[in-house]
PDB file of N, CA and C in Angstrom:
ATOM      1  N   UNK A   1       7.649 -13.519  -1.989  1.00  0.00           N
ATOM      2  CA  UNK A   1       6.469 -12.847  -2.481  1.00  0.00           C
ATOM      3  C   UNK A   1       5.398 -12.796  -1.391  1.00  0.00           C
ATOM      4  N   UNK A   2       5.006 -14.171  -0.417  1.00  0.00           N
ATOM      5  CA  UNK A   2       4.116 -13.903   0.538  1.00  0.00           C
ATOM      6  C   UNK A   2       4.704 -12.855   1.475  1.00  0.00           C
ATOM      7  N   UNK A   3       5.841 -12.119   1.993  1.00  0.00           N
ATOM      8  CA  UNK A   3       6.132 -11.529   2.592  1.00  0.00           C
ATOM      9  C   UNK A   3       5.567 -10.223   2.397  1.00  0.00           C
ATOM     10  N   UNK A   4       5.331  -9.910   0.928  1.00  0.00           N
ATOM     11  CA  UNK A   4       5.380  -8.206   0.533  1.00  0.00           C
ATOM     12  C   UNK A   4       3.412  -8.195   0.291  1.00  0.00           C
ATOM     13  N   UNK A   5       2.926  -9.443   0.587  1.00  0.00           N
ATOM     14  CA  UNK A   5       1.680  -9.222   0.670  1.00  0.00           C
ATOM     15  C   UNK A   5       0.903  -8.372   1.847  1.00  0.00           C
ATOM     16  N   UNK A   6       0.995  -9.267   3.008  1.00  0.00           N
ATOM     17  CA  UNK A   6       0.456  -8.396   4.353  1.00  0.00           C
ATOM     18  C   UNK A   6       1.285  -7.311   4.150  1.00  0.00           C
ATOM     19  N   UNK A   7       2.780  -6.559   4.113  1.00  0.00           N
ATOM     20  CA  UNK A   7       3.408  -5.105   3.910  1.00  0.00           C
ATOM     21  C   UNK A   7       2.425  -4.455   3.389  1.00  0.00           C
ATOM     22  N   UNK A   8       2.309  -4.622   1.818  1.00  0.00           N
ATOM     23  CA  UNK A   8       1.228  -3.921   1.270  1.00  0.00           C
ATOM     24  C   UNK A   8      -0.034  -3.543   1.813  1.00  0.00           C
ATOM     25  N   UNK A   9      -0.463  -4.196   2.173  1.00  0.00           N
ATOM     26  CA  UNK A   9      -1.661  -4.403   2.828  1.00  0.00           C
ATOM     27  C   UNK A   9      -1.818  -3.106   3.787  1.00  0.00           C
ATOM     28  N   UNK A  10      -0.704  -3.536   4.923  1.00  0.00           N
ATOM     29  CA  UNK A  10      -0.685  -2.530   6.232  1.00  0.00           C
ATOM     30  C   UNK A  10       0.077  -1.027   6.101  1.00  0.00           C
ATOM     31  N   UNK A  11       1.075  -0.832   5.104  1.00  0.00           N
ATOM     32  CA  UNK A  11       1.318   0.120   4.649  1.00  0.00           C
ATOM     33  C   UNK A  11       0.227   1.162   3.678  1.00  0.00           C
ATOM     34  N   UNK A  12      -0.657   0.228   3.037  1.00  0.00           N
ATOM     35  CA  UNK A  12      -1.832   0.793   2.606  1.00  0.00           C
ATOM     36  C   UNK A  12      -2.946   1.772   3.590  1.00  0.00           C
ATOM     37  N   UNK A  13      -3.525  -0.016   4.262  1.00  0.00           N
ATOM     38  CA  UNK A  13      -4.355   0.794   5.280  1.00  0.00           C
ATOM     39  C   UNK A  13      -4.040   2.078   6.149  1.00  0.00           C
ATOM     40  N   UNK A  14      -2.866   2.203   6.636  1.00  0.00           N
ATOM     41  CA  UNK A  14      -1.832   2.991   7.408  1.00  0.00           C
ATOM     42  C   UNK A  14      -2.145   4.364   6.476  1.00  0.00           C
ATOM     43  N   UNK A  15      -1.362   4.188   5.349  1.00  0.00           N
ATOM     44  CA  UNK A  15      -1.851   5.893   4.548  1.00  0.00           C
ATOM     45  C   UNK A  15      -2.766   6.427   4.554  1.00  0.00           C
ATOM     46  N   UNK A  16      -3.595   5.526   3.900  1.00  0.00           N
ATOM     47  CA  UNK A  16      -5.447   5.688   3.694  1.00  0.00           C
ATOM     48  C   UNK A  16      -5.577   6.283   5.039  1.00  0.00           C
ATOM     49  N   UNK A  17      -5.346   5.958   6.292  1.00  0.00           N
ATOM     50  CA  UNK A  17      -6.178   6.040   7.412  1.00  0.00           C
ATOM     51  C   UNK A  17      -5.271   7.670   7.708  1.00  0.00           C
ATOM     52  N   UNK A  18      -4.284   8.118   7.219  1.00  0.00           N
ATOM     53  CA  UNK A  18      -3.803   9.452   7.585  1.00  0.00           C
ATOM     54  C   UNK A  18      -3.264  10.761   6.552  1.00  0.00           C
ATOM     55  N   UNK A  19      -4.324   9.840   5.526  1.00  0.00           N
ATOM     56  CA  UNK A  19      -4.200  10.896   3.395  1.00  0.00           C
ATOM     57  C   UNK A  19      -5.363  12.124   4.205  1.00  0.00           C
ATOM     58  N   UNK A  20      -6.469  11.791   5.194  1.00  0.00           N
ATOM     59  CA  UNK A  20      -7.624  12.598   4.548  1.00  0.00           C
ATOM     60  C   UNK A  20      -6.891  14.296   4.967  1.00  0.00           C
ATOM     61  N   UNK A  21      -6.295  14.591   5.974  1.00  0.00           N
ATOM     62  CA  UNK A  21      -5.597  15.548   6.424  1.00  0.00           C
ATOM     63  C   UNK A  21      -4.842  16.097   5.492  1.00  0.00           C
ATOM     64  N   UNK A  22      -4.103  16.011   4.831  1.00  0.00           N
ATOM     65  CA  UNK A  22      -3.147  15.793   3.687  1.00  0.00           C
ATOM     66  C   UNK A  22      -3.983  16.898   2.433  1.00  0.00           C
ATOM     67  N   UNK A  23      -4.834  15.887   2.039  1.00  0.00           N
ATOM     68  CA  UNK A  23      -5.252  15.678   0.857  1.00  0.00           C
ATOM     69  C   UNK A  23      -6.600  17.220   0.759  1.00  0.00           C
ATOM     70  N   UNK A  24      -7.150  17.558   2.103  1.00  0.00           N
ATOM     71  CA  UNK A  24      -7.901  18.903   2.597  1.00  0.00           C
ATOM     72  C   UNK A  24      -6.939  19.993   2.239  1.00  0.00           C
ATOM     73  N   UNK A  25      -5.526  19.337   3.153  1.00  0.00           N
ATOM     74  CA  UNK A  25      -4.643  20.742   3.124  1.00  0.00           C
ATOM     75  C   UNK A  25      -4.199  21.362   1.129  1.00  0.00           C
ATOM     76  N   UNK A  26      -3.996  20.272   0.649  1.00  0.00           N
ATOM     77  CA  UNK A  26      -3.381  21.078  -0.683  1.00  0.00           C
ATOM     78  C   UNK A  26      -4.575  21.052  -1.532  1.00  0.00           C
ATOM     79  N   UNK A  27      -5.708  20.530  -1.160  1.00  0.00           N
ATOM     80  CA  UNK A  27      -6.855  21.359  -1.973  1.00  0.00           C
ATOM     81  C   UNK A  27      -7.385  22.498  -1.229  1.00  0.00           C
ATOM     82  N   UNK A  28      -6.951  22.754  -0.323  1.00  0.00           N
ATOM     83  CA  UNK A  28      -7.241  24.047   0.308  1.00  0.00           C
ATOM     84  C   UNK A  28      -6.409  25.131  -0.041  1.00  0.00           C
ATOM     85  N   UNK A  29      -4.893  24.963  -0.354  1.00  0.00           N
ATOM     86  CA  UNK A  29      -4.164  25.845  -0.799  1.00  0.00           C
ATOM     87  C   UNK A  29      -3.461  25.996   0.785  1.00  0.00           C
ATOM     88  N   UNK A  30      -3.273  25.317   1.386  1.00  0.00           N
ATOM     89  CA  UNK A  30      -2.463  25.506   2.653  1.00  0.00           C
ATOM     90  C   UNK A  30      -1.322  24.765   2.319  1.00  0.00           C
ATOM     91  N   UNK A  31       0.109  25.896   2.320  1.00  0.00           N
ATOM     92  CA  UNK A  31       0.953  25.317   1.885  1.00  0.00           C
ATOM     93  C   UNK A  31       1.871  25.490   3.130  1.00  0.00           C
ATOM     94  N   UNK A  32       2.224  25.455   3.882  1.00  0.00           N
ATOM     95  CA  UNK A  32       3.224  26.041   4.991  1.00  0.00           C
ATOM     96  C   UNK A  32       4.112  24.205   5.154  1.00  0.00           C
ATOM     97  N   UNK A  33       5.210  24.277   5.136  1.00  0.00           N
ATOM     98  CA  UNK A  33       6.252  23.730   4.945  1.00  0.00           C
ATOM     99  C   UNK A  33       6.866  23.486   6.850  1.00  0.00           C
ATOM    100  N   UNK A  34       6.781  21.955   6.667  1.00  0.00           N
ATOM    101  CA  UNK A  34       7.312  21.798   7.713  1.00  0.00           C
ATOM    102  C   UNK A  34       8.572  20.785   7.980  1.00  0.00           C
ATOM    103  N   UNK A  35       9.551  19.877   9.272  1.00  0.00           N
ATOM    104  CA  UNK A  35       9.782  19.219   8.868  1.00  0.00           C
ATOM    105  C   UNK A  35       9.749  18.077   8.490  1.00  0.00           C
ATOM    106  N   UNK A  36       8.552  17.486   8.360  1.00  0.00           N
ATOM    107  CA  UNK A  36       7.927  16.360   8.272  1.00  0.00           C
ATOM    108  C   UNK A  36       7.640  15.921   6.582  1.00  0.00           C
ATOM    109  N   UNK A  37       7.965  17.082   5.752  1.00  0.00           N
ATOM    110  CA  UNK A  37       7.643  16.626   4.557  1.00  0.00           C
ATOM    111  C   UNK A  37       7.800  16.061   3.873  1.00  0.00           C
ATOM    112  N   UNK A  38       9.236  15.904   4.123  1.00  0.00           N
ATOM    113  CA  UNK A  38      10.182  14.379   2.959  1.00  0.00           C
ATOM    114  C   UNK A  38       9.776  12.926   3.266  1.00  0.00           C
ATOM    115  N   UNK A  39       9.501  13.518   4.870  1.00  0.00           N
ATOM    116  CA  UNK A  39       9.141  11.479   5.508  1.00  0.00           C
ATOM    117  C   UNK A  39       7.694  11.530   4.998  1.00  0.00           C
ATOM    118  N   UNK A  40       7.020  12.807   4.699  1.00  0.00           N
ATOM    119  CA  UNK A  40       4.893  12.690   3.951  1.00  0.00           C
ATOM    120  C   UNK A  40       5.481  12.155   2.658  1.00  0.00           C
ATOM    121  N   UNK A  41       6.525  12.608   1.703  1.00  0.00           N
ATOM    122  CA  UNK A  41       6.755  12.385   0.555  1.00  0.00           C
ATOM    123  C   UNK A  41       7.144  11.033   0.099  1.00  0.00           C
ATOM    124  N   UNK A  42       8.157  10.604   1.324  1.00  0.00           N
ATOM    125  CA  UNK A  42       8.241   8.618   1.568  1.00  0.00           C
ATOM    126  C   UNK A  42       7.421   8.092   1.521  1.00  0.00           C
ATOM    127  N   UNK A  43       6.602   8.629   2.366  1.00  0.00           N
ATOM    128  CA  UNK A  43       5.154   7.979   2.668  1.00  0.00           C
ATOM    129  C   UNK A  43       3.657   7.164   1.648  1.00  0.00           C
ATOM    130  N   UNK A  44       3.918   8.794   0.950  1.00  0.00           N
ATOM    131  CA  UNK A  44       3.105   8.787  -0.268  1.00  0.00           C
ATOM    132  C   UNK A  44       3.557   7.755  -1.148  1.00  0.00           C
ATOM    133  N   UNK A  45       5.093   8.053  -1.425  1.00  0.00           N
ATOM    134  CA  UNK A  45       6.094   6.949  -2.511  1.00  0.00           C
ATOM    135  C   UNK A  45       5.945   5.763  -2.415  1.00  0.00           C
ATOM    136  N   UNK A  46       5.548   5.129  -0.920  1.00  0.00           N
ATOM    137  CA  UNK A  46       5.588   3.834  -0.377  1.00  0.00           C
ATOM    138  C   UNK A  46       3.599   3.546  -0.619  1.00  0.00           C
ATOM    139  N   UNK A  47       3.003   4.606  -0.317  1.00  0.00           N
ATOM    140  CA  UNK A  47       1.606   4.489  -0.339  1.00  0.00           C
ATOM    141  C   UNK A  47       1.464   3.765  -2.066  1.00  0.00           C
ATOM    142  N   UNK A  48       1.582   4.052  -3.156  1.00  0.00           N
ATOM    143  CA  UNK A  48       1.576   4.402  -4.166  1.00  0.00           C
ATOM    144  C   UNK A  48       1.745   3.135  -4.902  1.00  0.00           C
ATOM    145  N   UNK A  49       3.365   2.870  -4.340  1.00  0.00           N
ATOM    146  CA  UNK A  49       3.791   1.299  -4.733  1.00  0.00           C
ATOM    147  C   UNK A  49       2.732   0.323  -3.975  1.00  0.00           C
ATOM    148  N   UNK A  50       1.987   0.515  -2.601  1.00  0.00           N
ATOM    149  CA  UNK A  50       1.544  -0.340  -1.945  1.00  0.00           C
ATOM    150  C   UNK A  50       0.382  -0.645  -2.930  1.00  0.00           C
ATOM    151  N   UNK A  51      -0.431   0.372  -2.647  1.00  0.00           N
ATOM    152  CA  UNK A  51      -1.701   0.075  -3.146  1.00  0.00           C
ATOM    153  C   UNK A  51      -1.754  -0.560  -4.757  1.00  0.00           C
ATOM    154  N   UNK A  52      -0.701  -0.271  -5.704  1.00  0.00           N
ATOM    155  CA  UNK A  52      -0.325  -0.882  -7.289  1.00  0.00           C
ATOM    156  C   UNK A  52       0.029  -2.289  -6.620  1.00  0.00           C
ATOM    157  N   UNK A  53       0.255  -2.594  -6.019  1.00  0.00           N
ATOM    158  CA  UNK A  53       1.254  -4.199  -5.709  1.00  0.00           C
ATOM    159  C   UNK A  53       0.512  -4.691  -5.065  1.00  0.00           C
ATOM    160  N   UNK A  54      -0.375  -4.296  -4.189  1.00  0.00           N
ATOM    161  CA  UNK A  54      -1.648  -5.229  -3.380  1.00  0.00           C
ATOM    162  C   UNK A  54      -2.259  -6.146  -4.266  1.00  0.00           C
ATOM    163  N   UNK A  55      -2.920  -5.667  -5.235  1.00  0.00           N
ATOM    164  CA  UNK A  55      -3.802  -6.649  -6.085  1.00  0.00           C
ATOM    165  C   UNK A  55      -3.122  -7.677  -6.521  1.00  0.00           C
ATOM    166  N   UNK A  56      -2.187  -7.355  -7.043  1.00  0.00           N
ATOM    167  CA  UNK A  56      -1.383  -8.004  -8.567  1.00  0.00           C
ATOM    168  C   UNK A  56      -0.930  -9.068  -7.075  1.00  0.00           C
ATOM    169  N   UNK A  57       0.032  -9.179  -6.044  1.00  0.00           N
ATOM    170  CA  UNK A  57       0.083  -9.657  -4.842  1.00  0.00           C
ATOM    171  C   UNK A  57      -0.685 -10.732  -4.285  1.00  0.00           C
ATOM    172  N   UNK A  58      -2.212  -9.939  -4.351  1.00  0.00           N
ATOM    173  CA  UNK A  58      -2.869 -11.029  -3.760  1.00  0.00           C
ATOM    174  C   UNK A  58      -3.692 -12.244  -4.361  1.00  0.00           C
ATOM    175  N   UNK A  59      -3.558 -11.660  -5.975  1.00  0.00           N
ATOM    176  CA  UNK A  59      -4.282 -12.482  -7.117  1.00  0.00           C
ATOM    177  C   UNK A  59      -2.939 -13.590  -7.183  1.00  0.00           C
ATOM    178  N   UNK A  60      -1.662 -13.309  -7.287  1.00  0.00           N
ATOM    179  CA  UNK A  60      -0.587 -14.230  -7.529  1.00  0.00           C
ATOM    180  C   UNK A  60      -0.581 -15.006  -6.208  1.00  0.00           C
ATOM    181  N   UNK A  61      -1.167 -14.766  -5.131  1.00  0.00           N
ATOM    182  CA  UNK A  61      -1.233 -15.451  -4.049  1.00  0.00           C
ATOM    183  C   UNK A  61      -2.424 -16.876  -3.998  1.00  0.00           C
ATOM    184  N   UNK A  62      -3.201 -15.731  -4.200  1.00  0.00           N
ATOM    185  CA  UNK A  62      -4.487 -17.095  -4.516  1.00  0.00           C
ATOM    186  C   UNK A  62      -4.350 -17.684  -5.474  1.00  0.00           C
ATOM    187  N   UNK A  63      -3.670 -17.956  -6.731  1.00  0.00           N
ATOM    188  CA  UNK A  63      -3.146 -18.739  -7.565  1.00  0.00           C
ATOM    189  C   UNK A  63      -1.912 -19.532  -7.021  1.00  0.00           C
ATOM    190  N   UNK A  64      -1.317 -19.315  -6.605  1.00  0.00           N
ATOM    191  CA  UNK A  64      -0.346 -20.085  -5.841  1.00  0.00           C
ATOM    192  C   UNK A  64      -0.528 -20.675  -5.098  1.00  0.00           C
ATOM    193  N   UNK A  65      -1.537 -20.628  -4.349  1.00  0.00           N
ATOM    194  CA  UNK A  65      -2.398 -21.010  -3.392  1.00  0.00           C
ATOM    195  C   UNK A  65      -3.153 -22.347  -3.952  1.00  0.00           C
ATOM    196  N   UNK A  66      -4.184 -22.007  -5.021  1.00  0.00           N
ATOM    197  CA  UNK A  66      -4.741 -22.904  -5.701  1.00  0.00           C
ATOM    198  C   UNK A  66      -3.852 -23.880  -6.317  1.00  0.00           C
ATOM    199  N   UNK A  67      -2.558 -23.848  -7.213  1.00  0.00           N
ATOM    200  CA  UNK A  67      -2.083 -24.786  -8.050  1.00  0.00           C
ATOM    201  C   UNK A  67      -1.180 -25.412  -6.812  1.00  0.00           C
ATOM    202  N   UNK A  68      -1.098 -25.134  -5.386  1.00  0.00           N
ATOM    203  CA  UNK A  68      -0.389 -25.997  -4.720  1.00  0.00           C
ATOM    204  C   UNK A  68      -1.366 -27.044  -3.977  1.00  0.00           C
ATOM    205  N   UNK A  69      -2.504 -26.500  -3.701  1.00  0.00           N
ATOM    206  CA  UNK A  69      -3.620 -27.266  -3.294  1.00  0.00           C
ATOM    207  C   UNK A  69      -3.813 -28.541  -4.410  1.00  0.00           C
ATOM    208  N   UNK A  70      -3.855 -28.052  -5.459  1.00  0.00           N
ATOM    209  CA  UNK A  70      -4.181 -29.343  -6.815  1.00  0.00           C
ATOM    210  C   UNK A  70      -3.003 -30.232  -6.272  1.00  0.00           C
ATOM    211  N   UNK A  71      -1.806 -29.859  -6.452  1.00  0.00           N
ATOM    212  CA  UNK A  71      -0.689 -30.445  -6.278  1.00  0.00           C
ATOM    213  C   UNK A  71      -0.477 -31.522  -5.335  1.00  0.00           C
ATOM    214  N   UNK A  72      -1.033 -30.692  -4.050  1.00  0.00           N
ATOM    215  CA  UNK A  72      -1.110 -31.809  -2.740  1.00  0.00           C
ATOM    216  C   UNK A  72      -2.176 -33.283  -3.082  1.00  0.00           C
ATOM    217  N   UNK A  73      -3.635 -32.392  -3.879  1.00  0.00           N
ATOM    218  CA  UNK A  73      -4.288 -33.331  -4.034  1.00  0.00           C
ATOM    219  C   UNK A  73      -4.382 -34.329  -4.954  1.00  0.00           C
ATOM    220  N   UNK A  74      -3.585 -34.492  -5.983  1.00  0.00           N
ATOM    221  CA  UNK A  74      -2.867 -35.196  -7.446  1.00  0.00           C
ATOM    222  C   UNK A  74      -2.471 -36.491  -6.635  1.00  0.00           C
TER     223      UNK A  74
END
């Protein structure tokens, strides 16, 4: 589970930092088809799961975090 935390994370930031291009073109109505679209469509797929799984991720982290700290200190 700590593994798919930082993923999320950097797969997030990563989209976010290359949606705004994207996101102009099909509210603009610019549709022209290239071959890059299936790997934008991965992208998005992977964006999607990231950003849903970050939270839930990092809240189960800091709880895990916390009840092992008690643990050490018991």
């Amino acid at each position: 589970m700590q593994l798919f935390l930082p993923l999320t994370l950097i797969v997030s930031t990563l989209t976010v930092l290359n949606l705004e291009r994207a996101v102009f073109d099909i509210m603009g109505g610019v549709r022209e088809t290239t071959a890059a679209d299936a790997a934008y469509q991965v992208l998005v797929v992977l964006t999607m799961l990231s950003v849903v799984l970050f939270p839930i991720l990092l809240l189960a982290y800091i709880v895990l975090a916390i009840l092992r700290r008690r643990r050490e200190v018991s």
